[in-house]
C-alpha atoms as a PDB file:
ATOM      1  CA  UNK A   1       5.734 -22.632 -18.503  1.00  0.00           C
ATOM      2  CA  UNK A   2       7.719 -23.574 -15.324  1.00  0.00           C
ATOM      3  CA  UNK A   3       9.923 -20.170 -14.430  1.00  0.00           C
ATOM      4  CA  UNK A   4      12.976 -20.789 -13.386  1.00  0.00           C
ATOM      5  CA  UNK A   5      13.764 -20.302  -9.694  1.00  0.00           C
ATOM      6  CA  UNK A   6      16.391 -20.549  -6.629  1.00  0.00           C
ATOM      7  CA  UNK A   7      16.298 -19.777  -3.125  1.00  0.00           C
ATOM      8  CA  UNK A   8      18.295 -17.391  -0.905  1.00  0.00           C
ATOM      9  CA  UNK A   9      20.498 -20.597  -0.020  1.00  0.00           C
ATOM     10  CA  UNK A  10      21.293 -21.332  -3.671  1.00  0.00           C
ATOM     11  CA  UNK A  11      22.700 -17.459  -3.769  1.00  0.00           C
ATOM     12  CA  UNK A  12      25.637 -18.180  -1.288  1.00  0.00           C
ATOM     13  CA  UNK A  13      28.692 -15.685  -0.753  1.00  0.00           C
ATOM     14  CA  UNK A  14      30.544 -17.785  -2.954  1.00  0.00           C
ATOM     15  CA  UNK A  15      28.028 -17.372  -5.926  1.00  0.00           C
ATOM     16  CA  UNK A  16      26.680 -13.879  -5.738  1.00  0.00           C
ATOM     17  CA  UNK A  17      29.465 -12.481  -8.146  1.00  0.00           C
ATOM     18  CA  UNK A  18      28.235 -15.263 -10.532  1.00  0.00           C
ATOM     19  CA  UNK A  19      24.949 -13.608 -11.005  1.00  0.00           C
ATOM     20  CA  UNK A  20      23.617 -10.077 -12.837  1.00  0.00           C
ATOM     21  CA  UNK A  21      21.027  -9.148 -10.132  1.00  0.00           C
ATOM     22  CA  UNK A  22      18.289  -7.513 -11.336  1.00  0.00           C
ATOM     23  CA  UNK A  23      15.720  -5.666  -9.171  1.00  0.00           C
ATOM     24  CA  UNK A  24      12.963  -4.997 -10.952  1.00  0.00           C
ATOM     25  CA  UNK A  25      11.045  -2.686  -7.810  1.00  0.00           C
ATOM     26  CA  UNK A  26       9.770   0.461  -8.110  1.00  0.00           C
ATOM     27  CA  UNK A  27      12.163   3.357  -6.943  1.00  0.00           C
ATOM     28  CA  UNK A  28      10.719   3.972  -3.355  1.00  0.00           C
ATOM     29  CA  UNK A  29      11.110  -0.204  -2.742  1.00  0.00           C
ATOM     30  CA  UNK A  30      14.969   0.188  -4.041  1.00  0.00           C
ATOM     31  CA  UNK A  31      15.743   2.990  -2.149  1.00  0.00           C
ATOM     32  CA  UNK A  32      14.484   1.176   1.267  1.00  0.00           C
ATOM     33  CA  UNK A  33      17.058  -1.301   0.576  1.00  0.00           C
ATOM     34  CA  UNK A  34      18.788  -3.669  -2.298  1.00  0.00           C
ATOM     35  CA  UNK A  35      21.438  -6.180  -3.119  1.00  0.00           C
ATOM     36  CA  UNK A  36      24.869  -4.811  -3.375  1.00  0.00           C
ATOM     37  CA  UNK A  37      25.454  -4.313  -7.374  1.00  0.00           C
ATOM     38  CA  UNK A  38      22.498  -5.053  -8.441  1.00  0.00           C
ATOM     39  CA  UNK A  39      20.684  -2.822 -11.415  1.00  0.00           C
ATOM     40  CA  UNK A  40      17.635  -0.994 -11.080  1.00  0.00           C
ATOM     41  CA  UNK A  41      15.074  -1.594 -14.016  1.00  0.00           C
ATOM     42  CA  UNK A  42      11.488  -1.045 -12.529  1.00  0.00           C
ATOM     43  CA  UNK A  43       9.308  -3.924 -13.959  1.00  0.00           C
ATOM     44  CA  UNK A  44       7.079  -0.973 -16.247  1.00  0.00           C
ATOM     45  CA  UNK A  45      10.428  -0.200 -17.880  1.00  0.00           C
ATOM     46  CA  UNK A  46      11.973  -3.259 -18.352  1.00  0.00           C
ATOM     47  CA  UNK A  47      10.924  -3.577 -22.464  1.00  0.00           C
ATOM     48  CA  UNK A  48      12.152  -0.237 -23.167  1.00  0.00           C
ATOM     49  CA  UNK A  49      15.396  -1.003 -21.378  1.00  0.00           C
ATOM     50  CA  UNK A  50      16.031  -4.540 -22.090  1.00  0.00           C
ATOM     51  CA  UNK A  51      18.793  -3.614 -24.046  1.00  0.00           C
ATOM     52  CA  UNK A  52      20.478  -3.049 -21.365  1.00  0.00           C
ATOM     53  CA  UNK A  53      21.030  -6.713 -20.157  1.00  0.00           C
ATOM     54  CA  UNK A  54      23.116  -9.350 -21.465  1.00  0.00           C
ATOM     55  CA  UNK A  55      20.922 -12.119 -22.621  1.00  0.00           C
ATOM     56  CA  UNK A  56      23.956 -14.659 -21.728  1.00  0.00           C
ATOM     57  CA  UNK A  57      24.881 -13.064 -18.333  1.00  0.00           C
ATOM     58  CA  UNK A  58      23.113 -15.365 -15.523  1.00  0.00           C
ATOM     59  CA  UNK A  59      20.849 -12.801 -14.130  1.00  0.00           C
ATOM     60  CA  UNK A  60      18.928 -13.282 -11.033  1.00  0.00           C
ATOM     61  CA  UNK A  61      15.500 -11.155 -10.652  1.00  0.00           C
ATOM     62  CA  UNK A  62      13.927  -9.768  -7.521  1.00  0.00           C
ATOM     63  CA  UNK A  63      10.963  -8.030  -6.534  1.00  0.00           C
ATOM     64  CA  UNK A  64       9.563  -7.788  -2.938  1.00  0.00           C
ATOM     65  CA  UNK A  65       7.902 -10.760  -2.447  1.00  0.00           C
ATOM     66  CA  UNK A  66       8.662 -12.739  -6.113  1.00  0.00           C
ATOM     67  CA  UNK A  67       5.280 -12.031  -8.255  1.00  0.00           C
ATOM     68  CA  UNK A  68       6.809  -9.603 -10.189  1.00  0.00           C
ATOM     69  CA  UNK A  69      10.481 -11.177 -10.187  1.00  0.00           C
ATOM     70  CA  UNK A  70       8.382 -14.315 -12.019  1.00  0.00           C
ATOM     71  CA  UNK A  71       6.482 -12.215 -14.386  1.00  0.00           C
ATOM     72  CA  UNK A  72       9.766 -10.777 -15.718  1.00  0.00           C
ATOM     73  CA  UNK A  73      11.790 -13.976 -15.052  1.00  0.00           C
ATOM     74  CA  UNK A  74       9.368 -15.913 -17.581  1.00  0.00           C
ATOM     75  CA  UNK A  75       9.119 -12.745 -19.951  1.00  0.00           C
ATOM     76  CA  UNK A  76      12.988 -12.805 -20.002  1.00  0.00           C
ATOM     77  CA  UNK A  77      13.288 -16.457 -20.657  1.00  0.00           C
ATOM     78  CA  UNK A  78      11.007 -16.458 -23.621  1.00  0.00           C
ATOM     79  CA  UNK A  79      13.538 -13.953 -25.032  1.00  0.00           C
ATOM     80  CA  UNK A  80      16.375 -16.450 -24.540  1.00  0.00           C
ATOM     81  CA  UNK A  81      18.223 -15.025 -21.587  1.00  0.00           C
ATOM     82  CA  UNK A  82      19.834 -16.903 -18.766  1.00  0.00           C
ATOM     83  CA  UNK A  83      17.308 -15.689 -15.897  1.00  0.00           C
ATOM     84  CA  UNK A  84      16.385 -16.872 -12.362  1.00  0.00           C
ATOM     85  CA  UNK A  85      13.640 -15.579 -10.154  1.00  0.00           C
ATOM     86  CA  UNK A  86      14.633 -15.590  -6.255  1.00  0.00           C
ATOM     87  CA  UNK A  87      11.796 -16.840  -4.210  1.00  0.00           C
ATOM     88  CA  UNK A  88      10.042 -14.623  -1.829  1.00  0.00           C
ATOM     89  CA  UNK A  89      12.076 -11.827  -2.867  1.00  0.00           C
ATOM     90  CA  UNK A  90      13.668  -9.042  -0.779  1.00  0.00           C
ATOM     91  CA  UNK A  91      11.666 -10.244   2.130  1.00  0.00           C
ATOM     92  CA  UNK A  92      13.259 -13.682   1.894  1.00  0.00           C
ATOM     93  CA  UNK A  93      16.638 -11.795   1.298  1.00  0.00           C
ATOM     94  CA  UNK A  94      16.192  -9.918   4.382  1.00  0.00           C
ATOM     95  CA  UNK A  95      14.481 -13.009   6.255  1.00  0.00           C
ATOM     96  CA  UNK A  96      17.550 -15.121   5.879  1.00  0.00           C
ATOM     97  CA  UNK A  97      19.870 -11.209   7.190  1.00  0.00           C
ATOM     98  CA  UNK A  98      21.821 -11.147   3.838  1.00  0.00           C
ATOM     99  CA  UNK A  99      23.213  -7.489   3.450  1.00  0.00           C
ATOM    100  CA  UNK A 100      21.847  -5.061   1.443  1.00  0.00           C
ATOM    101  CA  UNK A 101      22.496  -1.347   0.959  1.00  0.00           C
ATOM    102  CA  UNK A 102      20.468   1.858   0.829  1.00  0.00           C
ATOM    103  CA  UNK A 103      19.876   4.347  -1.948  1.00  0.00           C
END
């Protein structure tokens, strides 16, 4: 199965309010830095927790570099939600000097 996947450029200014962001790092990663409004559901809690997301909500996952982001993002689309993995992550994020905030 192809997961589904955008860039940094395809998550403009314009379009970030469009999207749930999901980061699905472990605590120490999220408090080093994250998108503004995003939620915090380390990957090793997300089936407990995914409750907690809309399935219809366009929700864009990140990890650090994307593996994990695309684990999830496929897991999440079997389960019939409206999901996106951002490629290369929080380093691409950061690469391209979109803001983030601290923990």
């Amino acid at each position: 199965m192809e997961v589904p996947t955008v860039t940094v450029s395809d998550v403009t200014d314009h379009t970030t309010h469009e999207w749930v962001v999901l980061d699905v790092r472990e605590p120490h990663e999220w408090a080093s830095g994250h998108i503004e409004g995003a939620l915090h559901i380390p990957m090793g809690e997300l089936p407990a927790r995914v409750g907690e997301l809309d399935p219809q909500a366009r929700t864009l996952v990140v990890c650090h570099v994307g593996g994990r982001s695309a684990r999830v993002t496929a897991w999440l689309h079997q389960q019939g939600h409206d999901v996106a993995n951002l490629a290369g992550g929080m380093d691409a994020w950061e690469g391209a000097k979109r803001p983030t905030v601290r923990a």
